[in-house]
C-alpha atoms as a PDB file:
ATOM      1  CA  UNK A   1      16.237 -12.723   6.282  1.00  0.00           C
ATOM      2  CA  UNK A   2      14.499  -9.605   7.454  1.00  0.00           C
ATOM      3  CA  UNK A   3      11.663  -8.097   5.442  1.00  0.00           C
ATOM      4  CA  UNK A   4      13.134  -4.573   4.429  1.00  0.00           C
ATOM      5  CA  UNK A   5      11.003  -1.449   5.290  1.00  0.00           C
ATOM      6  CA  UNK A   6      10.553   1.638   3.573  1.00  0.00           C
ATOM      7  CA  UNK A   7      12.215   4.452   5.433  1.00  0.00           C
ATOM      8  CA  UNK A   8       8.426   6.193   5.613  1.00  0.00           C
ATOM      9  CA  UNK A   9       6.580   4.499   8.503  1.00  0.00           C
ATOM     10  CA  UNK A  10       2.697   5.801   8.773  1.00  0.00           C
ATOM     11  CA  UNK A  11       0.955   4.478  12.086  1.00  0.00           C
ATOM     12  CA  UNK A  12      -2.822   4.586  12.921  1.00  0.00           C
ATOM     13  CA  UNK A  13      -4.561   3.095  15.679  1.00  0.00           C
ATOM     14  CA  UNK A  14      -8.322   2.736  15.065  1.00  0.00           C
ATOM     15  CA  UNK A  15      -9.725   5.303  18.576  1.00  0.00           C
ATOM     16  CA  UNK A  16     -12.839   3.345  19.677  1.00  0.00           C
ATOM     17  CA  UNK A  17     -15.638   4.272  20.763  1.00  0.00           C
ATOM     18  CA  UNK A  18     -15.663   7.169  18.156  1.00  0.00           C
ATOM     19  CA  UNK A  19     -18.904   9.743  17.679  1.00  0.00           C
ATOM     20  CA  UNK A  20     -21.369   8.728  15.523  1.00  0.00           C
ATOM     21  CA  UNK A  21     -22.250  12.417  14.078  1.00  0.00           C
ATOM     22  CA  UNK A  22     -19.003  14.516  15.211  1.00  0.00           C
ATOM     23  CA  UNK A  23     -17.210  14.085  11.384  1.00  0.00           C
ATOM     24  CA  UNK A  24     -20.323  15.811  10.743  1.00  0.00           C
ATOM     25  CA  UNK A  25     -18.635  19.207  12.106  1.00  0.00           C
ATOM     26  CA  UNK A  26     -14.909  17.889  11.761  1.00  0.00           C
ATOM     27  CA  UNK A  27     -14.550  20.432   9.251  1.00  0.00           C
ATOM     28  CA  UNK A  28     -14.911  23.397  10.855  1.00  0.00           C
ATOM     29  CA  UNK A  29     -13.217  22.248  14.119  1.00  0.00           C
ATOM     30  CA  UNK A  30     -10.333  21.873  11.965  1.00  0.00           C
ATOM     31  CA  UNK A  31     -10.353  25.395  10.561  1.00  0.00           C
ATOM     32  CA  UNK A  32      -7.453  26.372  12.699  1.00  0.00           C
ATOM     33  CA  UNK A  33      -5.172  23.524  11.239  1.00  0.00           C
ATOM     34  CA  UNK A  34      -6.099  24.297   7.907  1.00  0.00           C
ATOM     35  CA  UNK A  35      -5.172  27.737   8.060  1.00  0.00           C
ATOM     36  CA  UNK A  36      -1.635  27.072   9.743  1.00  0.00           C
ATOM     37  CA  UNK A  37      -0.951  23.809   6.927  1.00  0.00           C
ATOM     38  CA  UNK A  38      -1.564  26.298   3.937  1.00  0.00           C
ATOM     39  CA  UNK A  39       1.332  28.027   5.462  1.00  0.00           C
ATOM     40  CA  UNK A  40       3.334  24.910   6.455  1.00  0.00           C
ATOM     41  CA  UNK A  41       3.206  23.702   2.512  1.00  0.00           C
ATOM     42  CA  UNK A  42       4.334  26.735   0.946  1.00  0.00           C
ATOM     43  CA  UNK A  43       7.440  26.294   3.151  1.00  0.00           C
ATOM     44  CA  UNK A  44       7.502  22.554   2.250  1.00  0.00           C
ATOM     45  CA  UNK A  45       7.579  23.700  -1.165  1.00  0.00           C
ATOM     46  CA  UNK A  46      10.484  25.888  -0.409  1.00  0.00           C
ATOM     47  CA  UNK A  47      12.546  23.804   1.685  1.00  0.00           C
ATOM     48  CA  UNK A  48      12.232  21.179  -1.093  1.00  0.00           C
ATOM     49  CA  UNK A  49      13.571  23.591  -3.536  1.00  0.00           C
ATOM     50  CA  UNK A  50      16.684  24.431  -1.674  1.00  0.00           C
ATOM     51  CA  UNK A  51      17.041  20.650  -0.381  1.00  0.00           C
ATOM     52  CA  UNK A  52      17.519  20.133  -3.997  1.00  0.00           C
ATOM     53  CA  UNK A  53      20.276  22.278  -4.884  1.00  0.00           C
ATOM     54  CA  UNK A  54      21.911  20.850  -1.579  1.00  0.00           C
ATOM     55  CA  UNK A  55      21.506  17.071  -2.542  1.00  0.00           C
ATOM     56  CA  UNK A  56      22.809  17.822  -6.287  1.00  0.00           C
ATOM     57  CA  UNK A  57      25.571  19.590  -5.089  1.00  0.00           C
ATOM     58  CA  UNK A  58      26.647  17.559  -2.176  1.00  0.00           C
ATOM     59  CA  UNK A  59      24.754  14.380  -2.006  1.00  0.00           C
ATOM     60  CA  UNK A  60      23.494  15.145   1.259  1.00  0.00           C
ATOM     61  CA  UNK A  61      19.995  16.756   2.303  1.00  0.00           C
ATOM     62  CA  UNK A  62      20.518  19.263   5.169  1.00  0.00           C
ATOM     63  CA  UNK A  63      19.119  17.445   8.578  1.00  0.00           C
ATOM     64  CA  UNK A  64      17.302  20.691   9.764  1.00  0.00           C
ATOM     65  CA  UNK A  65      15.087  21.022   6.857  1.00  0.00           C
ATOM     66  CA  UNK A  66      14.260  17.282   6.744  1.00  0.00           C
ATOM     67  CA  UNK A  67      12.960  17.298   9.917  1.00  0.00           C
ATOM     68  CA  UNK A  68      10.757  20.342   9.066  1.00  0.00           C
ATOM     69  CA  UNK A  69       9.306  18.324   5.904  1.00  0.00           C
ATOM     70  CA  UNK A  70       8.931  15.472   8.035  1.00  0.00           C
ATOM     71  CA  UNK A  71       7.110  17.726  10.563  1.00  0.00           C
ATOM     72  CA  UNK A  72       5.219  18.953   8.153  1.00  0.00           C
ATOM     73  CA  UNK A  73       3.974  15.511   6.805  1.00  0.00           C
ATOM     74  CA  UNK A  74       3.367  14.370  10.382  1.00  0.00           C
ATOM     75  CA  UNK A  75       1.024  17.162  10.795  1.00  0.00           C
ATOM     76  CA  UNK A  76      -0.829  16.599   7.571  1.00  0.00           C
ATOM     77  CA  UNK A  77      -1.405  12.847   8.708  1.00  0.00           C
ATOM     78  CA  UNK A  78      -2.755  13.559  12.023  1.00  0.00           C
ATOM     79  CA  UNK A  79      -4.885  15.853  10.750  1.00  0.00           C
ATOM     80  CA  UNK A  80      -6.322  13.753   7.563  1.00  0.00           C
ATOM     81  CA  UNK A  81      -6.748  11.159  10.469  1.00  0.00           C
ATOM     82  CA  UNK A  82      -9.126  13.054  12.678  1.00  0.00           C
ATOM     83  CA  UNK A  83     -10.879  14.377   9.455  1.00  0.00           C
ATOM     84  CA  UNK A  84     -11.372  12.908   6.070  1.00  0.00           C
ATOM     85  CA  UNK A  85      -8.583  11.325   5.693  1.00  0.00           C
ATOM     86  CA  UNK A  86      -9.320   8.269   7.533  1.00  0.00           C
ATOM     87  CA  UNK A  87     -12.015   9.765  10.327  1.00  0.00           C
ATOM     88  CA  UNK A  88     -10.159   6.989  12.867  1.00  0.00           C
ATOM     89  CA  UNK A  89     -10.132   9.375  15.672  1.00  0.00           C
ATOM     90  CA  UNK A  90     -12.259  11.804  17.497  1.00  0.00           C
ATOM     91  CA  UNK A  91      -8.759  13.042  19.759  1.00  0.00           C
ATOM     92  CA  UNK A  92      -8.089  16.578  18.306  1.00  0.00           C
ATOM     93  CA  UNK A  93      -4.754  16.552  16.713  1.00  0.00           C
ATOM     94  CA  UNK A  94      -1.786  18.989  17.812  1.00  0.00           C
ATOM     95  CA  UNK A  95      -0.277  22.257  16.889  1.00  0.00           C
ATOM     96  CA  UNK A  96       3.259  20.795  16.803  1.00  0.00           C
ATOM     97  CA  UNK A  97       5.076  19.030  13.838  1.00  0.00           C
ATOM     98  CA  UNK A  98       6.761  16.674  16.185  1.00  0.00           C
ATOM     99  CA  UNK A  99       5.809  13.222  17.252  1.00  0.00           C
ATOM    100  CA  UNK A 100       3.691  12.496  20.202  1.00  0.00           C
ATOM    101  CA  UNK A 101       3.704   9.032  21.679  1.00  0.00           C
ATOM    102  CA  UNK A 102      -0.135   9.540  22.886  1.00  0.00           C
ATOM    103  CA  UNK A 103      -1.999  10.108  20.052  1.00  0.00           C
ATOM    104  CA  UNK A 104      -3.118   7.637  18.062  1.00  0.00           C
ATOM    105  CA  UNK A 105      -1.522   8.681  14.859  1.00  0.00           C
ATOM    106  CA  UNK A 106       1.705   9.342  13.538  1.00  0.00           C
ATOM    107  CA  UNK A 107       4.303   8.951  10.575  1.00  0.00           C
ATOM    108  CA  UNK A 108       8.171   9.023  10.454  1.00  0.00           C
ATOM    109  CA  UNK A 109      11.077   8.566   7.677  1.00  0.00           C
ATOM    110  CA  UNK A 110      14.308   8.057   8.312  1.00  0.00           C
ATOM    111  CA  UNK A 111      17.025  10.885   7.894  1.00  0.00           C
ATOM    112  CA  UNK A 112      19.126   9.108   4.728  1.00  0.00           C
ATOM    113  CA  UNK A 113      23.065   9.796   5.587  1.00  0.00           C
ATOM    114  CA  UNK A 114      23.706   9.707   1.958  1.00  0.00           C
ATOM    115  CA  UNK A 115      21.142  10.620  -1.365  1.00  0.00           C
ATOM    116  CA  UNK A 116      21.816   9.836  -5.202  1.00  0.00           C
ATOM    117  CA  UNK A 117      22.651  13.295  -6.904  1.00  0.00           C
ATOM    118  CA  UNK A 118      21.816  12.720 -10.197  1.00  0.00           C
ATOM    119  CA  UNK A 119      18.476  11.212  -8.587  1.00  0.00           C
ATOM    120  CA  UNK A 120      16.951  14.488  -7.666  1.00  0.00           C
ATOM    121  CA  UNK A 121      16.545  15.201 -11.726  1.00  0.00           C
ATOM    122  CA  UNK A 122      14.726  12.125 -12.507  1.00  0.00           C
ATOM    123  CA  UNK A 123      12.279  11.054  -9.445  1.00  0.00           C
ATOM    124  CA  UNK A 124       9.259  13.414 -10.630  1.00  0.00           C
ATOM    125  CA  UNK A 125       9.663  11.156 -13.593  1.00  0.00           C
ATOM    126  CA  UNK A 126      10.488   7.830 -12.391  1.00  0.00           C
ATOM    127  CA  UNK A 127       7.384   8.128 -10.331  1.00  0.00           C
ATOM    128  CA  UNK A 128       4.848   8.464 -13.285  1.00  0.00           C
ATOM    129  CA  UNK A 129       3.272   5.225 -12.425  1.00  0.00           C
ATOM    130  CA  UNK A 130       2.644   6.334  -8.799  1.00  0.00           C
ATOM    131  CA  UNK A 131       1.041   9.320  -9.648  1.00  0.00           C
ATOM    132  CA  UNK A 132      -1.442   7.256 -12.085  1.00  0.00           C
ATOM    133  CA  UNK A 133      -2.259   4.865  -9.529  1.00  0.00           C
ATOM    134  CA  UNK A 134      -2.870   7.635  -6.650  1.00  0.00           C
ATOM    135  CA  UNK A 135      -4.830   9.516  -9.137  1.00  0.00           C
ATOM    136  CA  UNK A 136      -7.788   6.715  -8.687  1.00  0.00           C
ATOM    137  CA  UNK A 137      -6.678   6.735  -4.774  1.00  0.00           C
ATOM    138  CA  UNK A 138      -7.485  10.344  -4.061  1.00  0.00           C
ATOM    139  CA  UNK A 139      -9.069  11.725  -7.281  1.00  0.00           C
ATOM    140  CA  UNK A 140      -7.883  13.991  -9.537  1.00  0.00           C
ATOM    141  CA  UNK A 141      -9.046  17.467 -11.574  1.00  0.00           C
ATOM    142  CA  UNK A 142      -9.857  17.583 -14.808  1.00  0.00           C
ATOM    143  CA  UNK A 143     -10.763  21.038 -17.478  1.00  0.00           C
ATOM    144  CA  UNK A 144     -13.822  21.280 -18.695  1.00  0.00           C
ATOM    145  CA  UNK A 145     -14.691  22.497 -22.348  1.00  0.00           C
ATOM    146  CA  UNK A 146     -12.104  25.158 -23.696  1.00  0.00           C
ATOM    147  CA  UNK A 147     -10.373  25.382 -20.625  1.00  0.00           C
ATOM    148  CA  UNK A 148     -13.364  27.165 -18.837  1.00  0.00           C
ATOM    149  CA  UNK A 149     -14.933  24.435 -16.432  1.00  0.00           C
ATOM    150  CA  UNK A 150     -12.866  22.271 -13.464  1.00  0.00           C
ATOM    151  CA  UNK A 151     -14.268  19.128 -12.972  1.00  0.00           C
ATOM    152  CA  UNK A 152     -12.853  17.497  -9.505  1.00  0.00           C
ATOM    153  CA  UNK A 153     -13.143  13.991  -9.508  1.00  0.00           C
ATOM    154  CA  UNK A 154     -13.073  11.432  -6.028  1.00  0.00           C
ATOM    155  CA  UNK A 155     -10.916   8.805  -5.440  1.00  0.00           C
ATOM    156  CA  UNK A 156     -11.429   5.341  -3.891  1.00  0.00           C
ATOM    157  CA  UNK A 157     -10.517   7.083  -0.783  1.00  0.00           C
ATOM    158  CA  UNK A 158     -13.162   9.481   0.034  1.00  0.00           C
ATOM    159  CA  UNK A 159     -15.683   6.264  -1.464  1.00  0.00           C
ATOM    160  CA  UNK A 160     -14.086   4.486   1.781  1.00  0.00           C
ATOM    161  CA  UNK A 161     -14.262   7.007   3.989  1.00  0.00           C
ATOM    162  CA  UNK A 162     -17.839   7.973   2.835  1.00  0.00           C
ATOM    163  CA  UNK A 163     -18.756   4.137   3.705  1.00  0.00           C
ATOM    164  CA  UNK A 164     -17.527   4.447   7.122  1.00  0.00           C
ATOM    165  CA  UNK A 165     -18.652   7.466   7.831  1.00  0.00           C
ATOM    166  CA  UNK A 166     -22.306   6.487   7.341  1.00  0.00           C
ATOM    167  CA  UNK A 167     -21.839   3.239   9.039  1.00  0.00           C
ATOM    168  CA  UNK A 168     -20.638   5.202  12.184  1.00  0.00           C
ATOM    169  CA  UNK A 169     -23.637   7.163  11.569  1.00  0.00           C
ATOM    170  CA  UNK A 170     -26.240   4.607  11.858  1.00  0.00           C
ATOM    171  CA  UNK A 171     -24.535   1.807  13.681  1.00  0.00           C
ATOM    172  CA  UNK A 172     -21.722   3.781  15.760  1.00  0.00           C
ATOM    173  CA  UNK A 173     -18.842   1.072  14.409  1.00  0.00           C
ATOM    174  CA  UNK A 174     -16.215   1.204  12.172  1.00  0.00           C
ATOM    175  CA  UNK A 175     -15.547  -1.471   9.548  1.00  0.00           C
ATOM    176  CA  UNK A 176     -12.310  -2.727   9.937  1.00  0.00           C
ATOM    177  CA  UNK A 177     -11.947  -3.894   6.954  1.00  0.00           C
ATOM    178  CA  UNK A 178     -12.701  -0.582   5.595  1.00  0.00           C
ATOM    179  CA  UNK A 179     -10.013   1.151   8.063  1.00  0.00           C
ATOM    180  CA  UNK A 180      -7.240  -1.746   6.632  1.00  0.00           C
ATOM    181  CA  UNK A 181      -7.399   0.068   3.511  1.00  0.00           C
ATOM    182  CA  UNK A 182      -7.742   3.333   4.440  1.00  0.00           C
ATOM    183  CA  UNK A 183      -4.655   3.008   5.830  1.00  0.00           C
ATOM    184  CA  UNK A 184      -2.913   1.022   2.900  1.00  0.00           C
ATOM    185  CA  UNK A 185      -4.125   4.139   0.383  1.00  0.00           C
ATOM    186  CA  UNK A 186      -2.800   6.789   3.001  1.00  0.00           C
ATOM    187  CA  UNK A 187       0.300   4.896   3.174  1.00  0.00           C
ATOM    188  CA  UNK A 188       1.056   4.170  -0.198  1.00  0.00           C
ATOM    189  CA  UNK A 189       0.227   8.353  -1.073  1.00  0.00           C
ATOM    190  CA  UNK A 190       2.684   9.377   1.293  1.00  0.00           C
ATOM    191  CA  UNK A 191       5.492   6.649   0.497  1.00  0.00           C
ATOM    192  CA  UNK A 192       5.283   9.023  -2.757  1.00  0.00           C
ATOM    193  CA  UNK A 193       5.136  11.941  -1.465  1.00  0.00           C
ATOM    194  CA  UNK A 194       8.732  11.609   0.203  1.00  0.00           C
ATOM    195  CA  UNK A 195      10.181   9.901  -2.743  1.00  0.00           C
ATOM    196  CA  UNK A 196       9.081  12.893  -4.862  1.00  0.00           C
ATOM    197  CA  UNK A 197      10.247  14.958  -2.372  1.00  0.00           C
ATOM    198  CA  UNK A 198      13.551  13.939  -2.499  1.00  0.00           C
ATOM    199  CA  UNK A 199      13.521  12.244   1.082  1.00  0.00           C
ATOM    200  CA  UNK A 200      14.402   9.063   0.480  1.00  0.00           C
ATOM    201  CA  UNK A 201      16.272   6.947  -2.924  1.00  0.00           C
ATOM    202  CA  UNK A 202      14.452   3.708  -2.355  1.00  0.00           C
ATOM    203  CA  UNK A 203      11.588   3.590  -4.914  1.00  0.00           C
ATOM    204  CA  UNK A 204       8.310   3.587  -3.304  1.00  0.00           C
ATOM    205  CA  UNK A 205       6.503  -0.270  -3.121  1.00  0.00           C
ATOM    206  CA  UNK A 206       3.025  -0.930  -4.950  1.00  0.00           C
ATOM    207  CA  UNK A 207       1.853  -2.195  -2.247  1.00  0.00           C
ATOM    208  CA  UNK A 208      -0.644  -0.854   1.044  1.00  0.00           C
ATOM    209  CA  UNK A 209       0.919  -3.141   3.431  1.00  0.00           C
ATOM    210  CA  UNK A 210       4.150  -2.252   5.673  1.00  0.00           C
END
């Protein structure tokens, strides 16, 4: 039998030779993208919101607006990639939320013909185990005393992408190793993220792998 896969694929191809000091400056090369994503997400937000009324209604979510989430997603990866995401690539990602086959990152889900209706009032929930375990993946916030003081607090991602990024400082390699899970916390965050989203009914895996 054929191993099943979950309907979110997330690629990355590990760019060697990559700078030893540019993710010094990543940051404000990236400026630009950040800008244009803060608008992307409040959109996200919305399409999500009327995606919702058209799955609980009808069952289906309309094909236009998942390929704009998608798109939007896409972008987000490409761009956590090239910065702090993953810092697997020194290739400056595109303005465009659809794929392209040259660069060395990108993520798809497949459009689902039909969605659970009832689903879309219960997946927030149902994924209270995911958010607990991606909590310790990419950190989480926490208020200070009487509500006054926010405390952010990092994940085990930005500890593994810290690692790297000081190994490509002083030795100009990338631990493999390192970039294997990378990847596997990336993936697993945004296997979430569609499920929440209401892209997808198949629960996401607890698992990094494919």
């Amino acid at each position: 039998m054929a191993e099943q896969t979950y309907p979110l694929v997330l690629k990355g191809e590990l760019d060697e030779p990559l700078s030893p000091a540019l993710w010094l400056v990543k940051w404000i090369l990236l400026i630009p993208h950040f800008i244009v994503l803060a608008f992307l997400w409040v959109a996200f937000v919305f399409v999500t919101f009327i995606a919702f009324w058209a799955i609980l209604f009808t069952g289906k979510y309309p094909e236009s607006l998942f390929e704009f989430n998608v798109g939007v997603m896409r972008w987000t990866w490409r761009v956590a990639f090239y910065s702090y995401g993953a810092l697997a690539t020194d290739d400056y990602p595109p303005f465009s939320l659809d794929e392209k086959e040259d660069y060395p990152a990108n993520l798809t889900v497949e459009y689902p013909e039909q969605l659970t209706q009832w689903m879309v009032l219960v997946k927030w929930l149902l994924a209270v185990p995911h958010y607990l375990v991606t909590a310790l993946f990419f950190g989480w916030e926490s208020t200070g005393h009487a509500g006054v003081e926010n405390h952010q607090h990092g994940g085990l991602l930005w500890i593994l992408v810290l690692i790297a990024a000081i190994a490509l400082l002083f030795t100009g390699k990338y631990l493999k190793d390192i970039f294997k899970l990378v990847m596997g916390l990336n993936r697993w965050g945004f296997r979430v993220l569609a499920y929440v989203a209401l892209m997808t009914d198949e629960y996401p895996p607890f698992r990094l792998e494919e």
